[in-house]
N, C-alpha and C. Protein backbone atom coordinates (compact mmCIF):
# COMPACT_ATOMS: atom_id res chain seq x y z
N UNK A 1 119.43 84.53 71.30
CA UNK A 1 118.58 85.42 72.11
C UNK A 1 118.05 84.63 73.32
N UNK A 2 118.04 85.31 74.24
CA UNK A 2 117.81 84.70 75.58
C UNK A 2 115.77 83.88 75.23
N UNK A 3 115.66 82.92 75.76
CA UNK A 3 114.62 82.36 76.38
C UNK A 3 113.69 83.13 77.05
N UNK A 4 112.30 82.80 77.29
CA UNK A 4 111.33 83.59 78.02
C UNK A 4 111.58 83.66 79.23
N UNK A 5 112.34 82.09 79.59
CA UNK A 5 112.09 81.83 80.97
C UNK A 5 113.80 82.31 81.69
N UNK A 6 114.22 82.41 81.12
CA UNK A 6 115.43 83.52 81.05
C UNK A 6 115.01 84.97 80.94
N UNK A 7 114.43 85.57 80.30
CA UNK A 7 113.99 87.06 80.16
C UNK A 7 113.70 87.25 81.89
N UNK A 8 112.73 86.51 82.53
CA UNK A 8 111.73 86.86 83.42
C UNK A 8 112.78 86.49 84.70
N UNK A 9 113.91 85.52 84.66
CA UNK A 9 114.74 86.00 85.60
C UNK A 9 115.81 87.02 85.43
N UNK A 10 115.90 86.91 84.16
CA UNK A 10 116.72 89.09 84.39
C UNK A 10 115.44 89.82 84.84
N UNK A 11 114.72 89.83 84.86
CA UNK A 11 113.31 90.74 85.10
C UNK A 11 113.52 90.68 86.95
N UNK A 12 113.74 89.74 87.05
CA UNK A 12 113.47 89.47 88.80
C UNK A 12 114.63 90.65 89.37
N UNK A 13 115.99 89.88 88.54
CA UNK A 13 117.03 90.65 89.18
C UNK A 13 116.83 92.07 88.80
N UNK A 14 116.93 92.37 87.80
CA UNK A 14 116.66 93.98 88.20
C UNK A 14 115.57 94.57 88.38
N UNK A 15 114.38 93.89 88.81
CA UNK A 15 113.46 94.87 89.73
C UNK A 15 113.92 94.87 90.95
N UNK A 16 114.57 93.93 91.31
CA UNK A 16 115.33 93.67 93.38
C UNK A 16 116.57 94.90 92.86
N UNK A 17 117.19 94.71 91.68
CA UNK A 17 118.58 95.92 91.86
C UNK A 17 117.83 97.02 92.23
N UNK A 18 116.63 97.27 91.23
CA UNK A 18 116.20 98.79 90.83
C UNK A 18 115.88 99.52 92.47
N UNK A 19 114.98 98.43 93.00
CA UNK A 19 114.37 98.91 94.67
C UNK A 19 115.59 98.40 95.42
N UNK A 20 116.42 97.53 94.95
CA UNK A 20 117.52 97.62 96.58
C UNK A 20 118.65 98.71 96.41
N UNK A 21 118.57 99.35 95.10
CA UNK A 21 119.14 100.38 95.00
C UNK A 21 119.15 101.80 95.60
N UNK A 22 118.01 101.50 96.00
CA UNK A 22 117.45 103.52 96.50
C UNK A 22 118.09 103.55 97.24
N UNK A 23 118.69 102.49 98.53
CA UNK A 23 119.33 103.20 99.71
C UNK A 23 120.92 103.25 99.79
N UNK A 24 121.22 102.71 98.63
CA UNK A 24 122.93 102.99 98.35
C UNK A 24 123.17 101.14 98.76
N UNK A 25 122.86 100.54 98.82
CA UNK A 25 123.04 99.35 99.26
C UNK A 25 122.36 98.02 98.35
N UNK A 26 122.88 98.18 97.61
CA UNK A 26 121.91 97.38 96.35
C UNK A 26 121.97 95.95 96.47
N UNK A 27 122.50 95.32 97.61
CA UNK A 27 122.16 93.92 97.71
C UNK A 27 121.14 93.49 98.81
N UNK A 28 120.48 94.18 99.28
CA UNK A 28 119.19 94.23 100.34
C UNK A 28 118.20 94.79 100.03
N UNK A 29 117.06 94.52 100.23
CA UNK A 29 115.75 95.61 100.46
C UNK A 29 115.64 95.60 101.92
N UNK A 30 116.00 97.35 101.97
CA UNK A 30 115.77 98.11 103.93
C UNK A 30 113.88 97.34 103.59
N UNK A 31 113.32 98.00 104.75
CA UNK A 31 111.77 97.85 104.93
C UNK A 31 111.45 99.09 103.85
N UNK A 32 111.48 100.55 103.99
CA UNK A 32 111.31 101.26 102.89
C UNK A 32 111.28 101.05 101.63
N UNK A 33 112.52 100.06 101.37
CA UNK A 33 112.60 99.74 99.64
C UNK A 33 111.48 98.54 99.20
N UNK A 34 111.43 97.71 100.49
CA UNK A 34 110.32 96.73 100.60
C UNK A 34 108.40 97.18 100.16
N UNK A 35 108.92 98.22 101.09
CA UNK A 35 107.35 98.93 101.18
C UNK A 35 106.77 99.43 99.38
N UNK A 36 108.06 100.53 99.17
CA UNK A 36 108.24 101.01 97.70
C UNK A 36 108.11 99.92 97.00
N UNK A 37 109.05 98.84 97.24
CA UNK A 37 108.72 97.74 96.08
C UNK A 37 107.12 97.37 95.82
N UNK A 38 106.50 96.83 97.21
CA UNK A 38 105.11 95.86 97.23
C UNK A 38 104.16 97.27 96.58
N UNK A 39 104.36 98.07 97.12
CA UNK A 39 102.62 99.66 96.85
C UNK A 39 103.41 99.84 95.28
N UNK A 40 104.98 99.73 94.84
CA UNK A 40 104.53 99.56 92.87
C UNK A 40 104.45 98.74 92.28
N UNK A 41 105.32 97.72 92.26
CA UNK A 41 105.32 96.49 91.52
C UNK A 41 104.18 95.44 92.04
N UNK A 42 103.54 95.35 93.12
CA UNK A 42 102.55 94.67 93.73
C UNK A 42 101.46 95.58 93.88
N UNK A 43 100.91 96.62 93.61
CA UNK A 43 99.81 97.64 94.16
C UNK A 43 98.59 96.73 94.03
N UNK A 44 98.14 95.63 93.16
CA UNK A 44 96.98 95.08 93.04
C UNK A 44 96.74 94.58 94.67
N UNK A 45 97.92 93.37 94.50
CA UNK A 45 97.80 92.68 96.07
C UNK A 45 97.89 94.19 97.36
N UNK A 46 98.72 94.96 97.12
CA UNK A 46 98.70 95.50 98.42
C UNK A 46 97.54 96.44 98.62
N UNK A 47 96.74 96.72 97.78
CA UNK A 47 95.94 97.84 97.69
C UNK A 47 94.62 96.86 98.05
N UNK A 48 94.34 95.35 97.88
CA UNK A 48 93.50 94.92 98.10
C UNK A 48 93.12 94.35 99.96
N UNK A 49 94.72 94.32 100.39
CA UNK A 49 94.57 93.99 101.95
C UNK A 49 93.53 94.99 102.80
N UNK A 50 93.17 94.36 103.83
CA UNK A 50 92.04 95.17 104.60
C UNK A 50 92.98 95.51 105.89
N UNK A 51 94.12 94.72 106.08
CA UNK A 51 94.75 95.00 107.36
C UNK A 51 96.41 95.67 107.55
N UNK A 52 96.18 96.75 107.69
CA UNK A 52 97.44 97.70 107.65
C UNK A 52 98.73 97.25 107.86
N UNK A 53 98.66 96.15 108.66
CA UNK A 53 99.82 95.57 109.33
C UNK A 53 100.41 94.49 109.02
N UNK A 54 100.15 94.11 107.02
CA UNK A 54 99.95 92.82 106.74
C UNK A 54 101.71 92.93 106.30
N UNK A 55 102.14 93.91 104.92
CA UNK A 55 103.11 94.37 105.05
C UNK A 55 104.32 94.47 106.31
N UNK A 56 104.13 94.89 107.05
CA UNK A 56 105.10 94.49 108.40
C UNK A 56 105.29 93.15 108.19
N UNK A 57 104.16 92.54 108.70
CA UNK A 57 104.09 90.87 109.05
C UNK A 57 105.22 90.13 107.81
N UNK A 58 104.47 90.65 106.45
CA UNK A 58 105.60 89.92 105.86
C UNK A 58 107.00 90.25 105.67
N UNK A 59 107.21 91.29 105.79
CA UNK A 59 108.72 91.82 106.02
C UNK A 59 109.30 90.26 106.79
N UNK A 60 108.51 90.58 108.03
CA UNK A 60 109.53 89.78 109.41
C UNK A 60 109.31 88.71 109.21
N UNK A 61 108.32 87.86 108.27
CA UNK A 61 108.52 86.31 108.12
C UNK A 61 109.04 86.32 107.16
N UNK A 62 109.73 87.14 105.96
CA UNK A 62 110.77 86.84 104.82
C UNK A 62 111.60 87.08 105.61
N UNK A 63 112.35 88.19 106.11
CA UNK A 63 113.73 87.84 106.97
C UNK A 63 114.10 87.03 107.32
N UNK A 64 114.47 85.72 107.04
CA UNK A 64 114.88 84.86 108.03
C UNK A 64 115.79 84.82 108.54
N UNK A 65 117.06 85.88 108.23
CA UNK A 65 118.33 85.86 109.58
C UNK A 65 117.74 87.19 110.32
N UNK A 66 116.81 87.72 110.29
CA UNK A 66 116.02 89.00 111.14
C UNK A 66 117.37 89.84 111.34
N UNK A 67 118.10 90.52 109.98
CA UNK A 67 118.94 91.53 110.20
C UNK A 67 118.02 92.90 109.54
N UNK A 68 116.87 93.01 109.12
CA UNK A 68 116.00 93.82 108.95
C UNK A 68 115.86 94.27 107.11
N UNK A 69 117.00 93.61 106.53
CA UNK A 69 116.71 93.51 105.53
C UNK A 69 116.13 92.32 104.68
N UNK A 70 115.92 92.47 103.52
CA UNK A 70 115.77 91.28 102.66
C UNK A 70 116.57 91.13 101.53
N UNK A 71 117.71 89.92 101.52
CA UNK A 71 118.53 89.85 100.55
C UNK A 71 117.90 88.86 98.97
N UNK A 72 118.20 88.70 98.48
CA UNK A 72 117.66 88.37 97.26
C UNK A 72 116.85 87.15 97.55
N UNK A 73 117.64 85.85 98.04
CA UNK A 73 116.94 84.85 97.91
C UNK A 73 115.79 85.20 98.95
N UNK A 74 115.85 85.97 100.10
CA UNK A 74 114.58 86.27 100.45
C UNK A 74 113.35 87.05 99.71
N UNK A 75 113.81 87.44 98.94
CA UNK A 75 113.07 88.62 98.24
C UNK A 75 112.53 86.96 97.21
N UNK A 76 113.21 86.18 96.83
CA UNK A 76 113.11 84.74 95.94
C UNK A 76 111.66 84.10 96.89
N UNK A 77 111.73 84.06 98.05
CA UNK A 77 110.74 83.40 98.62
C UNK A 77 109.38 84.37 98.56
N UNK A 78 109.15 85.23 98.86
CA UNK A 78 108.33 85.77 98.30
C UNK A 78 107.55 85.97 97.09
N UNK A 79 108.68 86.09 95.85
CA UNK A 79 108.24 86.09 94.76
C UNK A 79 107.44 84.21 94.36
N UNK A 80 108.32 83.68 94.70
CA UNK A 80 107.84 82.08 94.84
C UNK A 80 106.49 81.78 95.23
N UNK A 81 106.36 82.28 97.01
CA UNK A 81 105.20 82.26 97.66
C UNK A 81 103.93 82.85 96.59
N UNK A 82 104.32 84.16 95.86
CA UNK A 82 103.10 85.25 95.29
C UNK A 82 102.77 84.04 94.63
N UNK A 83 103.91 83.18 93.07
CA UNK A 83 103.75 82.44 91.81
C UNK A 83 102.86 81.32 92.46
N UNK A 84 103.44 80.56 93.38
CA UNK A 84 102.44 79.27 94.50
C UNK A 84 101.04 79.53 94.07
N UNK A 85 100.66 80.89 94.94
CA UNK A 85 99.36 81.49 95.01
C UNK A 85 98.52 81.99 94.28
N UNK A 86 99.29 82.17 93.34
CA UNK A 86 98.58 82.41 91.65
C UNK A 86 98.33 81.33 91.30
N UNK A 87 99.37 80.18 90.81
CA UNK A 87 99.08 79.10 90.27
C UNK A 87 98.00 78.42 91.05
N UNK A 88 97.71 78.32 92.18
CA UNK A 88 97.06 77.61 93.29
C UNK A 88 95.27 78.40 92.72
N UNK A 89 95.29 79.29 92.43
CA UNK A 89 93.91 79.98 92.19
C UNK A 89 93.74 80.11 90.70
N UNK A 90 94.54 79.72 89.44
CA UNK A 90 94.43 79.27 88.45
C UNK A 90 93.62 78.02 88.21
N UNK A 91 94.15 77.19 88.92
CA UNK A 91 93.65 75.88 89.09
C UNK A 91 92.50 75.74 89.62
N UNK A 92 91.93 76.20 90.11
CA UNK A 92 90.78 76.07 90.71
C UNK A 92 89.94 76.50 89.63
């Protein structure tokens, strides 16, 4: 039987299939599937921002070939960045 730390990367991949799926293109998140992803699977963090435009912002600094999507390992830096920022406020 798979490992925990195995469980939680099938977990990764198919929450990125489940949302890069909506637009017929299941190896990207468009900005829509992005958006859908962060307001369900993230609603704590996104519901707590004060600035409307924070979402955008991170879209365009995970893109890093700025083709308007986000392919997995970008969607990887993010998830990374969130774990950083948790662990970083654990510790304290």
């Amino acid at each position: 039987s798979p490992t925990e730390t195995e469980r939680c990367i099938e977990s990764l991949i198919a929450v990125f299939q489940k949302y890069a799926g909506q637009d017929g293109k299941n190896l990207t998140l468009s900005k829509r599937e992005f958006l859908n992803f962060m307001n369900t699977e993230l609603a704590a963090f996104t519901k707590n921002q004060k600035d409307p435009g924070v979402l955008d912002r991170m879209m365009k600094k995970l893109d890093l070939n700025s083709d308007g999507q986000l392919d997995f390992q970008e969607f990887l830096n993010l998830i990374g960045g969130l774990a950083q920022a948790c662990h970083d406020s654990f510790m304290r």
